[in-house]
C-alpha atoms as a PDB file:
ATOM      1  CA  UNK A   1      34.258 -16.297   6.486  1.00  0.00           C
ATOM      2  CA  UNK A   2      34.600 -13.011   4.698  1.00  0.00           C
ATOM      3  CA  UNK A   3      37.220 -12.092   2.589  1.00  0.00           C
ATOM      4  CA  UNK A   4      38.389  -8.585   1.784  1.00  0.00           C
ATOM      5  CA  UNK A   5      40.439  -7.156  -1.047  1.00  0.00           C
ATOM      6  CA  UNK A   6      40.735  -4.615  -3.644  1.00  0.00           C
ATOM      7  CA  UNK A   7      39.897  -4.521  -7.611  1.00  0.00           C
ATOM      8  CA  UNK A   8      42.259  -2.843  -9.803  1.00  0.00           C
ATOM      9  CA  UNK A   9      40.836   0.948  -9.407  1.00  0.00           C
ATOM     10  CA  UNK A  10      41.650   0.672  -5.490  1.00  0.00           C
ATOM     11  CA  UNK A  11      38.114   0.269  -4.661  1.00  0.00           C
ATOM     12  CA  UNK A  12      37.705  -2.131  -1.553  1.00  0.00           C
ATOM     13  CA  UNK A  13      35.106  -5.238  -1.635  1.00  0.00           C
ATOM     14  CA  UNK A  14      34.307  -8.008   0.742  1.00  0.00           C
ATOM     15  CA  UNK A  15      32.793 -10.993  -0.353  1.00  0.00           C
ATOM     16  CA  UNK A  16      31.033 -13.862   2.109  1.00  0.00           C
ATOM     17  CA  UNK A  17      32.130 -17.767   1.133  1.00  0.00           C
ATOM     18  CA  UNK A  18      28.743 -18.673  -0.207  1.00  0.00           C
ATOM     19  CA  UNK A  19      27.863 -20.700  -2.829  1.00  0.00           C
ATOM     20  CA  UNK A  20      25.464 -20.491  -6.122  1.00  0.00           C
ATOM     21  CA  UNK A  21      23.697 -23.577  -4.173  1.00  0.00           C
ATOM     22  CA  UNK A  22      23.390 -21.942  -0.472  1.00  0.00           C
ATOM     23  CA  UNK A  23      22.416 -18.602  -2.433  1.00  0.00           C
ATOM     24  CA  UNK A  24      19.197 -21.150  -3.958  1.00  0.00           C
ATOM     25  CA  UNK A  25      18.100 -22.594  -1.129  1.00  0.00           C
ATOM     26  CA  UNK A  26      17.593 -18.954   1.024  1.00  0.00           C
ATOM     27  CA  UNK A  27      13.910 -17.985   0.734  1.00  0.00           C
ATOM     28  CA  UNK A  28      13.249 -15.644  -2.042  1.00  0.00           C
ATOM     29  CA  UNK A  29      10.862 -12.980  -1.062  1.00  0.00           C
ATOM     30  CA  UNK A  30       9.266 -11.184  -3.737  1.00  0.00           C
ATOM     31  CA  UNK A  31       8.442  -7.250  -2.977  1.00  0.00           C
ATOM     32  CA  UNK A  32       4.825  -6.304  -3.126  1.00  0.00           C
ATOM     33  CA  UNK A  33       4.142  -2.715  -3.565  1.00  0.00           C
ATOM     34  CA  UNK A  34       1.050  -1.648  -0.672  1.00  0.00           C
ATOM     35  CA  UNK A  35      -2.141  -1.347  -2.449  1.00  0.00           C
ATOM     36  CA  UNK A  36      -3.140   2.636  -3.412  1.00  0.00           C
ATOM     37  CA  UNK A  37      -6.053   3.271  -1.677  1.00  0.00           C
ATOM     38  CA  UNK A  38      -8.575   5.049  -4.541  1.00  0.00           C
ATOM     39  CA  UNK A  39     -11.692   7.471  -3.564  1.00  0.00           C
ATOM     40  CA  UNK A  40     -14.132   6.297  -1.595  1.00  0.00           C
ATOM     41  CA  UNK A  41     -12.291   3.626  -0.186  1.00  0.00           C
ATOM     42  CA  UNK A  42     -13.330   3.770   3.597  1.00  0.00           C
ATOM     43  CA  UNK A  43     -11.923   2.033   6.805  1.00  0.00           C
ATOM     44  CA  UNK A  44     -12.595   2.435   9.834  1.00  0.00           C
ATOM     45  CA  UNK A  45     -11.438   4.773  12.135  1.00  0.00           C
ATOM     46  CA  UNK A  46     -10.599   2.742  15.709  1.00  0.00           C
ATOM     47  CA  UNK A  47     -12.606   0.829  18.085  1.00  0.00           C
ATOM     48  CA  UNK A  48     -13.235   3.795  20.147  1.00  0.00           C
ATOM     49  CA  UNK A  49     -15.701   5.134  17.674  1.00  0.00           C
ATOM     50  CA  UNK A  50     -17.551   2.757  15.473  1.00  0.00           C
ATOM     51  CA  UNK A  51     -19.970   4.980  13.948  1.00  0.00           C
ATOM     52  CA  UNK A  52     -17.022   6.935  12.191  1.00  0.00           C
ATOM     53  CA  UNK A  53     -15.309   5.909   8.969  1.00  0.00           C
ATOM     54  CA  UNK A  54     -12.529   7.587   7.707  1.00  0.00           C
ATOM     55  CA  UNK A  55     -12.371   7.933   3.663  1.00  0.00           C
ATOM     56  CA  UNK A  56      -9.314   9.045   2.538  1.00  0.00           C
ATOM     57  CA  UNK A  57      -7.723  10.108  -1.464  1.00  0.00           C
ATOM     58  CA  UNK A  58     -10.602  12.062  -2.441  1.00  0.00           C
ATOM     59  CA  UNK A  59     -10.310  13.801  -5.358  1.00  0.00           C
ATOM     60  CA  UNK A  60      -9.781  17.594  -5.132  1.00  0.00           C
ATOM     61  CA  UNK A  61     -13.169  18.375  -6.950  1.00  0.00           C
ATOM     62  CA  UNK A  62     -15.313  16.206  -4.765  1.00  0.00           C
ATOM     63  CA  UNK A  63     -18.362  18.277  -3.430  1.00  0.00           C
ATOM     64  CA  UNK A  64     -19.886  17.506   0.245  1.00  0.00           C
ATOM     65  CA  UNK A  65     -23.105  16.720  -1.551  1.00  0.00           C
ATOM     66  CA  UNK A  66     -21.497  14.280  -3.409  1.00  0.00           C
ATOM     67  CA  UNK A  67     -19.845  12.308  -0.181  1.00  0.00           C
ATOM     68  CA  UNK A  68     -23.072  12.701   1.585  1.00  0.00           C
ATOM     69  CA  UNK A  69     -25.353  11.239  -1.321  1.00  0.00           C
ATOM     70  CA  UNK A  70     -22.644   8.351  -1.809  1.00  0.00           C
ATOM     71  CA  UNK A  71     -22.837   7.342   2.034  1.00  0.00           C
ATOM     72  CA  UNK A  72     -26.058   8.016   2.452  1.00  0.00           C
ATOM     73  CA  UNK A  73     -27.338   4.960   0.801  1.00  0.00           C
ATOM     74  CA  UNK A  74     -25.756   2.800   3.984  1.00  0.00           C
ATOM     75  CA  UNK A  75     -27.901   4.749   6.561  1.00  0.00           C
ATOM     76  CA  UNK A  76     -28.089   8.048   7.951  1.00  0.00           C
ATOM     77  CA  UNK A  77     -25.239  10.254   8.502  1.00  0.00           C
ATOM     78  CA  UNK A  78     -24.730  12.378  11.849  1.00  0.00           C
ATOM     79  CA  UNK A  79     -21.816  14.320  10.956  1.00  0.00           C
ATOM     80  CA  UNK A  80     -19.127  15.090   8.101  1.00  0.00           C
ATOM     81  CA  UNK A  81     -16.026  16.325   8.170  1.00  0.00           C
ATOM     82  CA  UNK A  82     -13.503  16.932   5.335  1.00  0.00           C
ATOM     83  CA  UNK A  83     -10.133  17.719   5.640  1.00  0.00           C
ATOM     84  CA  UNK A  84      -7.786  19.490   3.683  1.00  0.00           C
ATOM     85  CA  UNK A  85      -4.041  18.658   4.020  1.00  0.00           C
ATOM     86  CA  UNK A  86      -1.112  20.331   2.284  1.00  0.00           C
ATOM     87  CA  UNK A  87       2.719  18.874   2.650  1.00  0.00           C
ATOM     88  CA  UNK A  88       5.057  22.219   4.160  1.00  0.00           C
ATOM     89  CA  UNK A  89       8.051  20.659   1.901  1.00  0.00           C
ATOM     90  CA  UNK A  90       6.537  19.851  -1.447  1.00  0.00           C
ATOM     91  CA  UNK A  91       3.158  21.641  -1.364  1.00  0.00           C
ATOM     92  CA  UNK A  92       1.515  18.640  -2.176  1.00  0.00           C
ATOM     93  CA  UNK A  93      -2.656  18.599  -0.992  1.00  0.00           C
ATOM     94  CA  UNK A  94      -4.249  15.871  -0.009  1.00  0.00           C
ATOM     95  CA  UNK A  95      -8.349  15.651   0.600  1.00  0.00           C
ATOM     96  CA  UNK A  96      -9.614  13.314   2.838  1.00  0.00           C
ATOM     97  CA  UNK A  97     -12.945  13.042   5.063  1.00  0.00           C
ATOM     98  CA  UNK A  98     -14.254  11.370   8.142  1.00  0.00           C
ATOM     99  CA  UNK A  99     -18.501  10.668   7.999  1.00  0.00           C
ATOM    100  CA  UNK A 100     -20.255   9.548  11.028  1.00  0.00           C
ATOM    101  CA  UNK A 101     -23.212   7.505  10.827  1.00  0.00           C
ATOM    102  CA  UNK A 102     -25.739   7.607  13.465  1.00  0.00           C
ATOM    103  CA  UNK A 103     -25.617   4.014  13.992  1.00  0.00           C
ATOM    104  CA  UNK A 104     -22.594   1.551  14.342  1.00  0.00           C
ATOM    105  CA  UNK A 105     -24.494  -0.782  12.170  1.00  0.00           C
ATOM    106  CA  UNK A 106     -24.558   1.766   9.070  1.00  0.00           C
ATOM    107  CA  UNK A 107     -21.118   1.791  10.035  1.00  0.00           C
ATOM    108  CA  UNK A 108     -20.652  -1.837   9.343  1.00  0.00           C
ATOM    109  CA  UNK A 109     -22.479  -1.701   6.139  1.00  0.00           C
ATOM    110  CA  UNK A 110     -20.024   0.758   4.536  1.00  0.00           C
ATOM    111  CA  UNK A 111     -17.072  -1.059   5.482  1.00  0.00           C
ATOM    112  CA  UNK A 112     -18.701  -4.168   3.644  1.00  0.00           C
END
């Protein structure tokens, strides 16, 4: 059961009838900030295409020779995209790229 009142500036509260012992035994749950994903990080893209990987925060003076000669090592590369992204409200750019392998297998071997 709630109960309601107000404090002496006029400023309404409500309060629930629970204890400092009820308030222990509720599960804490401690917040866990989501990992920031760094450069050259890849995942996949979806199941629909399993030779593509998407790899996304690069940095804004990464070269396409430089993604190429970094993925190349996992087996040859079809196709690579970059793509350049800028936010209308704050202007901020973000760099990501999508490389596709010629093989799902080189595919695999990136992502592991």
């Amino acid at each position: 059961m709630a109960q309601n009142g107000r404090d002496a500036f006029g400023n309404s509260w409500a309060a629930n009838n629970i204890s400092v012992r009820e308030l222990d035994r509720q599960p804490q749950v401690a917040h866990q900030r989501p990992r920031r994903r760094q450069a050259f990080d890849p995942e996949p893209v979806n199941r629909l295409h399993p030779r593509k990987v998407y790899v996304p925060w690069l940095h804004r003076s990464t070269t396409r020779e430089q993604v190429l000669d970094y993925f190349d090592i996992f087996g040859p590369i079809e196709r690579l995209d970059f793509v350049f992204l800028v936010n209308q409200h704050n202007g901020a750019q973000r760099y990501q790229a999508f490389v596709q392998f010629t093989t799902a297998e080189a595919a695999q071997r990136c992502l592991s």
